[in-house]
Each structure stands twice: as C-alpha cells, then as structure tokens.
N, C-alpha and C. Protein backbone atom coordinates (compact mmCIF):
# COMPACT_ATOMS: atom_id res chain seq x y z
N UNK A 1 0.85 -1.19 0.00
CA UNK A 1 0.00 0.00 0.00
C UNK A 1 0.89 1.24 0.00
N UNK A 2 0.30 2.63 -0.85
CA UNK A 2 1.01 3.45 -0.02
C UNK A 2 0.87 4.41 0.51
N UNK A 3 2.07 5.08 0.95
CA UNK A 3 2.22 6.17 2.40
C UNK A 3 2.37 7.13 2.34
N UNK A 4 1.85 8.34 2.53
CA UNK A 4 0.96 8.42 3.74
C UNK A 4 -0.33 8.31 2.47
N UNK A 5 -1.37 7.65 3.40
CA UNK A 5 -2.82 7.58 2.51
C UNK A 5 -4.13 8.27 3.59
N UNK A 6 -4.41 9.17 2.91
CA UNK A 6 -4.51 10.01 2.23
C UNK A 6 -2.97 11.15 2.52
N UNK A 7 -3.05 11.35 0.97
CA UNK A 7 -1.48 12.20 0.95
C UNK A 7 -2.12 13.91 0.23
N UNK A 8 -0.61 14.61 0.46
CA UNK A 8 -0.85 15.31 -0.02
C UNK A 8 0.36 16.76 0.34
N UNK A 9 1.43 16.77 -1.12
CA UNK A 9 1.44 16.48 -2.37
C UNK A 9 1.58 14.85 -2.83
N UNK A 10 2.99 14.47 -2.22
CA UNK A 10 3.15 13.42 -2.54
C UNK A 10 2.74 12.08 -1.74
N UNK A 11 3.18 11.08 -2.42
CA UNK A 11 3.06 9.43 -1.72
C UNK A 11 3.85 8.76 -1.93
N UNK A 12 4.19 7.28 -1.27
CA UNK A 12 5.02 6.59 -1.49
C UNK A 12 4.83 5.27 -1.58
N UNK A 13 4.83 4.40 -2.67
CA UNK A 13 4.32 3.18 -3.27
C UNK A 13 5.36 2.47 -2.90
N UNK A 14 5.44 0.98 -2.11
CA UNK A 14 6.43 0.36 -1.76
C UNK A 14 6.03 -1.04 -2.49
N UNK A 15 6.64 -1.94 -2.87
CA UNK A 15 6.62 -3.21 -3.20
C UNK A 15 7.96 -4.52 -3.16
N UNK A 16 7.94 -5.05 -3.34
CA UNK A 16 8.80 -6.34 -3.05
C UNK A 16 9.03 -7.61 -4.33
N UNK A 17 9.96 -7.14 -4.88
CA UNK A 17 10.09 -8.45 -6.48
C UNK A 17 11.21 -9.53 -5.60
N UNK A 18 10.14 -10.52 -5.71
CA UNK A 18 11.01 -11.88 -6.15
C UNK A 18 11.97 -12.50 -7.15
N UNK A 19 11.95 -11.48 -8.09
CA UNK A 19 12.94 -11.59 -9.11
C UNK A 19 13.06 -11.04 -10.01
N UNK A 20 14.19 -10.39 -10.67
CA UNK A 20 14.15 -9.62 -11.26
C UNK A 20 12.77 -9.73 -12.93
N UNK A 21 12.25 -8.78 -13.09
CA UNK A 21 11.38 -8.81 -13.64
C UNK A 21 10.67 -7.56 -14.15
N UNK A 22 9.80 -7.20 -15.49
CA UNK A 22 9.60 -6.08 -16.21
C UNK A 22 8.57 -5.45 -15.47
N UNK A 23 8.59 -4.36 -14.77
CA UNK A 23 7.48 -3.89 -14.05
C UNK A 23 6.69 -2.50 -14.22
N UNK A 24 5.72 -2.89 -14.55
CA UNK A 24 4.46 -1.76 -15.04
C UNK A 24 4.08 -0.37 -13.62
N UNK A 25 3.94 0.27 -13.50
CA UNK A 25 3.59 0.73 -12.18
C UNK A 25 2.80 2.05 -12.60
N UNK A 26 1.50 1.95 -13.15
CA UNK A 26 0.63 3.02 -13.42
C UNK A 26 -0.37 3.80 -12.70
N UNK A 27 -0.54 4.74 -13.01
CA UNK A 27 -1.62 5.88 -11.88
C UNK A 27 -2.68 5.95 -12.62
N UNK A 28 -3.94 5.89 -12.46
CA UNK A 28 -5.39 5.82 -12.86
C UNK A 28 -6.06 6.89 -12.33
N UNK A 29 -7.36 7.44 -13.32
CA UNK A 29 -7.99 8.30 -12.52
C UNK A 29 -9.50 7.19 -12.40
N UNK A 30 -10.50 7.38 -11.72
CA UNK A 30 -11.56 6.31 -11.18
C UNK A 30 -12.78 6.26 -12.51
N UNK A 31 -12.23 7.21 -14.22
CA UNK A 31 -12.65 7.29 -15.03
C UNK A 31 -11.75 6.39 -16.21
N UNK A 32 -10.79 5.33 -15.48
CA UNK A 32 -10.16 4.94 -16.06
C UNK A 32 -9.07 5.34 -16.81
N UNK A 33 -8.73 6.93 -16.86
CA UNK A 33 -7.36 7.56 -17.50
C UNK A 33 -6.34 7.34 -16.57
N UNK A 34 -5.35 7.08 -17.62
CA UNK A 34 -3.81 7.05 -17.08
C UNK A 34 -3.62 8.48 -16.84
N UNK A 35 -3.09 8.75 -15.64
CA UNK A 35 -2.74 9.49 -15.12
C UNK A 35 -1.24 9.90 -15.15
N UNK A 36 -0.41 8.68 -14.58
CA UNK A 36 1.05 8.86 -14.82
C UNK A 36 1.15 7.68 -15.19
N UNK A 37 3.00 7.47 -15.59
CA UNK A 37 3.41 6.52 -15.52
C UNK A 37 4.37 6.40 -14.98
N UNK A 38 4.75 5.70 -13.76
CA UNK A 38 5.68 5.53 -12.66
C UNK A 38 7.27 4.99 -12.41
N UNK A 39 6.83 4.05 -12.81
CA UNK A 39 7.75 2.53 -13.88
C UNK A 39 7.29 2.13 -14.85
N UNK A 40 8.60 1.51 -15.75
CA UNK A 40 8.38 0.65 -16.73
C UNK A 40 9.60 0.35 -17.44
N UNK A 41 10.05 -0.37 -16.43
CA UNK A 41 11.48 -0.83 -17.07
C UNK A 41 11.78 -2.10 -16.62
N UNK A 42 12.25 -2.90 -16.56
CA UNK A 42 13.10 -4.01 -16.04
C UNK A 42 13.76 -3.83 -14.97
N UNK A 43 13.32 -4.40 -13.38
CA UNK A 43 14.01 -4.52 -12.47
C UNK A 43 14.22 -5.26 -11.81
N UNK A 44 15.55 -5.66 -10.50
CA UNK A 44 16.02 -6.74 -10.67
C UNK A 44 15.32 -6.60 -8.70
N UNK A 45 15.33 -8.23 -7.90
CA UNK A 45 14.43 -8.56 -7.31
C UNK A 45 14.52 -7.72 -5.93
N UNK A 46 13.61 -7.81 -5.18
CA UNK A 46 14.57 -6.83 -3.78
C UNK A 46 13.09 -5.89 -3.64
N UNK A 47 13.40 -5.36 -2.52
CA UNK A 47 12.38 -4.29 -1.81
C UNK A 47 12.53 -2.92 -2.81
N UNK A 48 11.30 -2.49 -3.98
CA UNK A 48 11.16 -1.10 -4.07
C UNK A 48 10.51 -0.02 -3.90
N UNK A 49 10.53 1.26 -4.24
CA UNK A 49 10.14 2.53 -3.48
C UNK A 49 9.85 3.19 -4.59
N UNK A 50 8.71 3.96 -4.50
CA UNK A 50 8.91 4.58 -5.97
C UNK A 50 7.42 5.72 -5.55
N UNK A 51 8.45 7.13 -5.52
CA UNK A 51 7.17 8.21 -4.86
C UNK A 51 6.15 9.05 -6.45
N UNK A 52 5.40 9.35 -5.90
CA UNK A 52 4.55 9.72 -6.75
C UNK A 52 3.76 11.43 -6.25
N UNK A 53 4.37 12.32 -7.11
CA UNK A 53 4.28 13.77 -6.56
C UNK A 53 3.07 14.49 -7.29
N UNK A 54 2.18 14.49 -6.66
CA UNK A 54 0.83 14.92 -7.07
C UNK A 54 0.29 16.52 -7.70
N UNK A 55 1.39 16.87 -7.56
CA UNK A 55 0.90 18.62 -7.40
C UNK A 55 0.42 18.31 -8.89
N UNK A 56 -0.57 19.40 -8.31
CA UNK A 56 -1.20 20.24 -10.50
C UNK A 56 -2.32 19.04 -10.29
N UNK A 57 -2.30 17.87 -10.04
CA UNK A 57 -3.80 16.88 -9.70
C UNK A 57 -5.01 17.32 -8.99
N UNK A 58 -5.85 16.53 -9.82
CA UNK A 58 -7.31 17.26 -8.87
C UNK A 58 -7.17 16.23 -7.53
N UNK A 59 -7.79 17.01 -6.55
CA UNK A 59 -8.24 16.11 -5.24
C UNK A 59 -9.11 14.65 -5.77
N UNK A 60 -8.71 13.77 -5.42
CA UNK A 60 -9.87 12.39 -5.50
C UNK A 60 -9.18 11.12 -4.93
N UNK A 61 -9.85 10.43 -5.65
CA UNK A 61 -9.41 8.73 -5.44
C UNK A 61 -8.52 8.40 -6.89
N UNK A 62 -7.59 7.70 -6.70
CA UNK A 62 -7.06 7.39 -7.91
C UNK A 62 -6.56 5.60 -7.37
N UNK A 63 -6.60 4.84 -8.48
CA UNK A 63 -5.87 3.47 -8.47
C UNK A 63 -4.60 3.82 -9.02
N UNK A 64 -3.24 2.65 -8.28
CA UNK A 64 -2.22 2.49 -9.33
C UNK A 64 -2.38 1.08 -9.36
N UNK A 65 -1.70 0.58 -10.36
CA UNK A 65 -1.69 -0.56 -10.81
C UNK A 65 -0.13 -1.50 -10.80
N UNK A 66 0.33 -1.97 -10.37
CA UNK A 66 1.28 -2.50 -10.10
C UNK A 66 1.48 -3.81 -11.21
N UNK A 67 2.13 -3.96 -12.18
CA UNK A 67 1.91 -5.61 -13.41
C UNK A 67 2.96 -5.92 -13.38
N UNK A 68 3.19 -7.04 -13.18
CA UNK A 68 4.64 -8.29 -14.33
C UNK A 68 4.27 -8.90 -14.83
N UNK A 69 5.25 -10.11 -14.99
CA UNK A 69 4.93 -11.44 -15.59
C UNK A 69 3.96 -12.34 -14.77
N UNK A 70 4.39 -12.19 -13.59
CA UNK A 70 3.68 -12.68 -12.62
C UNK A 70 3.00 -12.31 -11.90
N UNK A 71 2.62 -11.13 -11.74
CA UNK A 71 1.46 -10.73 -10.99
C UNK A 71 0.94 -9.36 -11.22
N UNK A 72 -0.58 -9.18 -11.02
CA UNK A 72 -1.31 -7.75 -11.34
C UNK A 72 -1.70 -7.43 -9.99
N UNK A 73 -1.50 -6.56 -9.10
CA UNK A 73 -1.71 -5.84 -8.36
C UNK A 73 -2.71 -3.93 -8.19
N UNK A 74 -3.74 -4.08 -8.13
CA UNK A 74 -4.55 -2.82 -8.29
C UNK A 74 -5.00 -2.06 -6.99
N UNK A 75 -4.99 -0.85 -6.19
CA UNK A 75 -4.91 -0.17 -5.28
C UNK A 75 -5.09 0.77 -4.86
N UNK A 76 -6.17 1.48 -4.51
CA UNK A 76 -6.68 3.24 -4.29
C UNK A 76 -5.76 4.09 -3.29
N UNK A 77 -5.66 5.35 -3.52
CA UNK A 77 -4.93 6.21 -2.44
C UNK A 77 -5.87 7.74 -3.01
N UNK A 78 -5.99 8.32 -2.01
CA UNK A 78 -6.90 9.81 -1.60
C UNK A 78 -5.81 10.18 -1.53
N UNK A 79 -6.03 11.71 -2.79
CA UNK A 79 -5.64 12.78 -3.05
C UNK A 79 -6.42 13.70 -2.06
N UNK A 80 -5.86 14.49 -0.99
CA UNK A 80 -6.23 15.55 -0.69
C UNK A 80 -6.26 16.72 -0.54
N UNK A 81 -6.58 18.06 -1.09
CA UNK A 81 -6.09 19.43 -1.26
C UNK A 81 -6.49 19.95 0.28
C-alpha cells in the first residue's frame, strides 16, 4: 500500500520483487485515464520505493496498478487538497 494515505502532495508506493522482472507501475484516474506513468522498465528482485508527486492533480481517489509477468496488483490512495 502506499504512504501516507490520504497524501498530499506526494506518496510513497512500496513493493517487493522476487525476481528480477519487467514492471508496469501506473496511476489511474476512477474514469479509467492514465494518469502517470511511474515505472516501466526491467528490475532486478529486492524491496522497491517509488514516490509519486501529485501537485497540479485534482483532489480524489485514484488506483495504481502495479503488473509483471507474474502478478497484477490494483490499489486506491486519496488525493487531498
């Protein structure tokens, strides 16, 4: 999950690869637009961190989406002004 929820500007998305692997890490708005894109590169296995700085965003709910090979992960965090 991430921290602090509800944030505001930023947040911080934490996750954990079992092995190195191509990882998607997208921001959604609850109308289904991509919002950002976070990651998307190839990384190798281990605890990662990856903040997400909101300014210029409207206040709401947004999903990110977390994908590999092996797993889809989907997740809300409150934007608050």
């Amino acid at each position: 999950q991430n921290y602090p929820n509800p944030f505001n500007p930023a947040t911080t998305i934490r996750y954990d690869l079992p092995a190195a692997l191509h990882v998607s890490l997208k921001v959604y708005d609850l109308l289904g637009r991509e919002v950002a894109t976070l990651v998307n590169e190839n990384q190798d296995a281990g605890f990662k961190s990856v903040q997400w700085d909101a300014r210029g965003i409207a206040s709401g709910i947004y999903l990110y989406r977390l994908e590999t090979s092996w797993f889809v992960q989907t997740k809300g965090m409150l934007l608050l002004r």
